[in-house]
N, C-alpha and C. Protein backbone atom coordinates (compact mmCIF):
# COMPACT_ATOMS: atom_id res chain seq x y z
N UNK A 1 113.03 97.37 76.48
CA UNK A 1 112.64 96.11 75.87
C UNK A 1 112.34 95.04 76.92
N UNK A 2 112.79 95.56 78.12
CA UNK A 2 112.94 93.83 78.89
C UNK A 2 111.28 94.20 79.40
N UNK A 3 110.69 94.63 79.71
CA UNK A 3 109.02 95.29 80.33
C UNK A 3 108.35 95.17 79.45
N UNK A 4 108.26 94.72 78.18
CA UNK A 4 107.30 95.42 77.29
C UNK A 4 106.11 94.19 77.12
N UNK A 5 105.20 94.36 76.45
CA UNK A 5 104.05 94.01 76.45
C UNK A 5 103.06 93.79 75.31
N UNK A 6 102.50 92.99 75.15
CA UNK A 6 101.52 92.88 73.92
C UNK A 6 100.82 95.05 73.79
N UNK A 7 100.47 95.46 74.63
CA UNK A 7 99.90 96.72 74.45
C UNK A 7 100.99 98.09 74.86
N UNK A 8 102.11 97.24 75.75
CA UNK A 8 102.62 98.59 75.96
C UNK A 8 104.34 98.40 75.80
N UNK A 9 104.96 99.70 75.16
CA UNK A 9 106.12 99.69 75.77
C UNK A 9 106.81 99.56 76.81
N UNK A 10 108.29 98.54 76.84
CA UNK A 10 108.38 98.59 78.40
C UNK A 10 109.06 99.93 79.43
N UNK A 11 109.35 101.01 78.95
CA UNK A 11 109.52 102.21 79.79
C UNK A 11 107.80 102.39 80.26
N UNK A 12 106.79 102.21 79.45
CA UNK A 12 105.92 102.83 79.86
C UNK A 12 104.93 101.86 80.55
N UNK A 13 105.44 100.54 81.28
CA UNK A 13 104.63 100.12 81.98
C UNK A 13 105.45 100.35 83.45
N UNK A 14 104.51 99.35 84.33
CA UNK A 14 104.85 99.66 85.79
C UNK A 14 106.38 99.34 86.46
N UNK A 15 106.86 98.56 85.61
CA UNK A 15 108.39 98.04 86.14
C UNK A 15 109.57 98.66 85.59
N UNK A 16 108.96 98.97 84.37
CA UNK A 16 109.83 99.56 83.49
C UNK A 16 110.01 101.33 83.70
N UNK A 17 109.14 101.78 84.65
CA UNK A 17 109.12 103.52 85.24
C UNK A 17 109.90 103.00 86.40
N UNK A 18 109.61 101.98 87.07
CA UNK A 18 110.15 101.99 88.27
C UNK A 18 111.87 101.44 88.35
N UNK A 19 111.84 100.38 87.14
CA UNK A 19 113.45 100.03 87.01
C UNK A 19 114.25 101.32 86.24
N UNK A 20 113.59 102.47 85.15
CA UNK A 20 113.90 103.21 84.52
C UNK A 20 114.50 104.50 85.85
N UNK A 21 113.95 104.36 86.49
CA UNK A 21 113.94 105.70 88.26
C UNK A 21 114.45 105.51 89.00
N UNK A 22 114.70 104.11 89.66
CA UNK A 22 115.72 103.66 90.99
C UNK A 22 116.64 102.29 90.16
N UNK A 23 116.56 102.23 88.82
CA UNK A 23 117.34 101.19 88.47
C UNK A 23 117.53 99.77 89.10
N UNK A 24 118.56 98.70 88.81
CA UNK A 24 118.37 97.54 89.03
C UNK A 24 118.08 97.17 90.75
N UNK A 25 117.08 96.11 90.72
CA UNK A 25 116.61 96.55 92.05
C UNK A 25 117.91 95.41 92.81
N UNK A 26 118.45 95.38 94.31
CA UNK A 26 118.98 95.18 94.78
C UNK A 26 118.86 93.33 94.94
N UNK A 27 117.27 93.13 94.66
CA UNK A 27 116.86 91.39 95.05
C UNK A 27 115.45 91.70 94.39
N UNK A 28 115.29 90.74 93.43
CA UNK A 28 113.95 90.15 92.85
C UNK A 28 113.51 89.18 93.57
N UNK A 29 112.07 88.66 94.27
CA UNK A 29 111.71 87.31 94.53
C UNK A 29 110.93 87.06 93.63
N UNK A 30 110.43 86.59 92.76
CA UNK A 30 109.61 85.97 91.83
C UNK A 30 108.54 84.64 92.39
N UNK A 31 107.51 85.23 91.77
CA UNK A 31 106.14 83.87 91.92
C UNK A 31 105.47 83.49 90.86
N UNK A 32 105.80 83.03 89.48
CA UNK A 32 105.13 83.20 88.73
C UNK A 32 104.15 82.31 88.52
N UNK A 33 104.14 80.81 89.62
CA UNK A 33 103.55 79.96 89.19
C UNK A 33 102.74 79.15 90.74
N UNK A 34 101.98 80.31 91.25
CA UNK A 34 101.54 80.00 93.19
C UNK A 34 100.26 79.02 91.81
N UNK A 35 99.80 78.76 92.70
CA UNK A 35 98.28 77.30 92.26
C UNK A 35 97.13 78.22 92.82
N UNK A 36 97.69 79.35 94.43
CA UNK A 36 96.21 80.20 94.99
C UNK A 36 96.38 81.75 94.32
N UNK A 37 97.38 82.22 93.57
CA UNK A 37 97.38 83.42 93.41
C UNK A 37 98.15 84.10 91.54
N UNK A 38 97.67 84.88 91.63
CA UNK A 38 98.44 85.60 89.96
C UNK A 38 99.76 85.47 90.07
N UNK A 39 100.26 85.35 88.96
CA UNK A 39 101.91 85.73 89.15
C UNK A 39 102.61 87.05 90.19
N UNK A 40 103.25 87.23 90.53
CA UNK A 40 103.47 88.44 91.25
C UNK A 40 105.17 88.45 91.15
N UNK A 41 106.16 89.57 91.52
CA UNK A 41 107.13 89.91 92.43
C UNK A 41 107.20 91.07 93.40
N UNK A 42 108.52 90.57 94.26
CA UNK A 42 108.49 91.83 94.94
C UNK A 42 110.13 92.33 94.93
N UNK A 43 110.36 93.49 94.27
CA UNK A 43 111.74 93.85 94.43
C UNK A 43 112.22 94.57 95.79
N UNK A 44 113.15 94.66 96.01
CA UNK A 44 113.65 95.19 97.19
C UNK A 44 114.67 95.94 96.82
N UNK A 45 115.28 97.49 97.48
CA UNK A 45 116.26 98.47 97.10
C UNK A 45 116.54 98.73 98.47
N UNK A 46 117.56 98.08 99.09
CA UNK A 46 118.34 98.00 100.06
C UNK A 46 119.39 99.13 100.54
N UNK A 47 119.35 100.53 98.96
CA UNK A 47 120.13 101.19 99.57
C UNK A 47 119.25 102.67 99.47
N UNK A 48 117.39 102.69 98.93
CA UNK A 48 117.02 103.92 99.19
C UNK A 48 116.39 104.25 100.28
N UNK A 49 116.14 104.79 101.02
CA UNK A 49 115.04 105.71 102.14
C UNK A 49 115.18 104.09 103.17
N UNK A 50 116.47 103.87 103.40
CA UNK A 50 117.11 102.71 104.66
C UNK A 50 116.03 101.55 104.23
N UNK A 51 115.89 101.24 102.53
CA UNK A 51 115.46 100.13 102.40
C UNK A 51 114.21 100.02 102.02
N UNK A 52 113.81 99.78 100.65
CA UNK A 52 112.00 99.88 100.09
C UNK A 52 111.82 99.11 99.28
N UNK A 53 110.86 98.52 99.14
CA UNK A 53 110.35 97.30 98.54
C UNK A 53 108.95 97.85 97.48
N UNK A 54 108.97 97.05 96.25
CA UNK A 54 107.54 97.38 95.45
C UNK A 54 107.04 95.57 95.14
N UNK A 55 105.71 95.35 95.49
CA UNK A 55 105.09 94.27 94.55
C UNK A 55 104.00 95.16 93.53
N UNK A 56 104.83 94.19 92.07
CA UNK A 56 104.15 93.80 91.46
C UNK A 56 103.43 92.70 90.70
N UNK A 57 101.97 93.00 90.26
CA UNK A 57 101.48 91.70 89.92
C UNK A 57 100.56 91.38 88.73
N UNK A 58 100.61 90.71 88.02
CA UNK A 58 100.18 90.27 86.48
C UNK A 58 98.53 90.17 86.84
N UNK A 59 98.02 90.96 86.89
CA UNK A 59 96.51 90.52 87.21
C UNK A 59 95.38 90.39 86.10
N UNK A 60 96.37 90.36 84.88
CA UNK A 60 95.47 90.92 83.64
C UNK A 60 95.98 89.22 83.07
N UNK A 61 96.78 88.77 83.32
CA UNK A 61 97.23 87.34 82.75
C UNK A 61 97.98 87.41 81.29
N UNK A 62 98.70 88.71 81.04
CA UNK A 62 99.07 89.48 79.46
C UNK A 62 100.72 89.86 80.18
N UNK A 63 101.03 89.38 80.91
CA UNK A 63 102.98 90.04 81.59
C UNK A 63 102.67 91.13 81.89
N UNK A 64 101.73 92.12 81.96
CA UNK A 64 101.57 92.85 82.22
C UNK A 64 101.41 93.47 84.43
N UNK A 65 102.29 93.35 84.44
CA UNK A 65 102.92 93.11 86.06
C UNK A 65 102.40 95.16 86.72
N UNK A 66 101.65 95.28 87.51
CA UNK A 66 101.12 96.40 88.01
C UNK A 66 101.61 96.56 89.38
N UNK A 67 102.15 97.63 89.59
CA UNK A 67 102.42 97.94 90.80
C UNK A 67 101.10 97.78 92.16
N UNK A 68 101.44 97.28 93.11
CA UNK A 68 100.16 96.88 94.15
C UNK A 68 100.78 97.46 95.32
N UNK A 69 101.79 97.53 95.93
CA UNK A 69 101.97 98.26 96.84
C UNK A 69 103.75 98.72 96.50
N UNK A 70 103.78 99.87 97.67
CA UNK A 70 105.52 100.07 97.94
C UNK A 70 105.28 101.09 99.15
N UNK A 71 106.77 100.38 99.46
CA UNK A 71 106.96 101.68 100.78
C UNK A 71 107.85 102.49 100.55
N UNK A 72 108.09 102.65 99.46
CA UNK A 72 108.53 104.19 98.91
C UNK A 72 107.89 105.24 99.07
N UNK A 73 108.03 106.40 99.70
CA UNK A 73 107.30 107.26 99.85
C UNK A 73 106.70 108.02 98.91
N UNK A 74 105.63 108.47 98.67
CA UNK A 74 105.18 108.78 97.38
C UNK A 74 104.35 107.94 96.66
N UNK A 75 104.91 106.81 96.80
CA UNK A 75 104.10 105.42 96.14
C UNK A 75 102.55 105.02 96.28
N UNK A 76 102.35 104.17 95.47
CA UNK A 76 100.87 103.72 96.11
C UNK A 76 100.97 102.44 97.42
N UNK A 77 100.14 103.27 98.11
CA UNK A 77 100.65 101.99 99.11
C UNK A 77 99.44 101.29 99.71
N UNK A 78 99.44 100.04 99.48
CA UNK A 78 98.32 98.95 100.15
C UNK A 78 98.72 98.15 100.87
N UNK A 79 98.49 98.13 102.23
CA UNK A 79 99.07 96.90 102.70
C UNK A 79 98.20 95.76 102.68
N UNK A 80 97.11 95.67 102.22
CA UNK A 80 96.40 94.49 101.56
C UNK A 80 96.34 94.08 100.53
N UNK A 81 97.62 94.69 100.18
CA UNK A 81 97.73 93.91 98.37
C UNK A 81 97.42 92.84 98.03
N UNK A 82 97.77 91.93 99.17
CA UNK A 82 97.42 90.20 98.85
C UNK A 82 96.34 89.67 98.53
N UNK A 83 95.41 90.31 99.39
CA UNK A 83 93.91 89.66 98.72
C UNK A 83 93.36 90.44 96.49
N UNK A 84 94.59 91.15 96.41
CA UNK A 84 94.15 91.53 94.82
C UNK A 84 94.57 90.26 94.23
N UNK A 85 95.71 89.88 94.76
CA UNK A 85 96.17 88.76 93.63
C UNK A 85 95.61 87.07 94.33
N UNK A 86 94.95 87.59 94.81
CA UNK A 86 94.32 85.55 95.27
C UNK A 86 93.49 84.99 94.31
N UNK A 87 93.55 83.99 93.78
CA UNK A 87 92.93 83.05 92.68
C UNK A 87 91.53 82.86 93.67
N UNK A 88 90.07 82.75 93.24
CA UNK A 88 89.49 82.45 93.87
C UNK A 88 88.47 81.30 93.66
C-alpha cells in the first residue's frame, strides 16, 4: 500500500520490488520539491554488497517514482541519471 499509484499496485512498482527485496532502506534523502528538477530520492543500504544506493524519480508527475540508477549489482545503472530528471 505505501508505493501504490493511480495505475499500479505498490509491490508492483519500482520502490515497492525494491523495498519488497532488500527491505527498509537504511537512509531515505528526499527531493520532492527542487524548482530545476522532478521529484526524486535516493535510498541507501549500508549493510548490502559494503553499501548500495538506488535513485528514484517521479518523471511521469503521477508518484510514480522509477528507478534511474543503483550500484547494486545487477541493477540498472546510469551514472548520468541527473540530466533525466532536470526541469528544462
Amino acid at each position: 500500500q505505501r508505493f501504490t499509484t493511480i495505475q499500479k499496485k505498490g509491490w508492483r512498482t519500482d520502490r515497492g520490488r525494491v523495498f519488497i527485496t532488500l527491505g527498509e532502506p537504511s537512509e531515505i534523502e528526499r527531493y520532492p520539491n527542487q524548482t530545476d528538477a522532478r521529484p526524486y530520492e535516493i535510498w541507501h543500504y549500508n549493510e548490502i554488497e559494503g553499501g548500495i544506493n538506488y535513485i528514484f524519480a517521479d518523471l511521469t508527475g503521477f508518484s510514480d517514482y522509477q528507478v534511474l540508477h543503483s550500484t547494486k549489482r545487477g541493477e540498472l545503472r546510469d551514472e548520468n541519471w541527473m540530466r533525466r530528471i532536470m526541469v528544462k
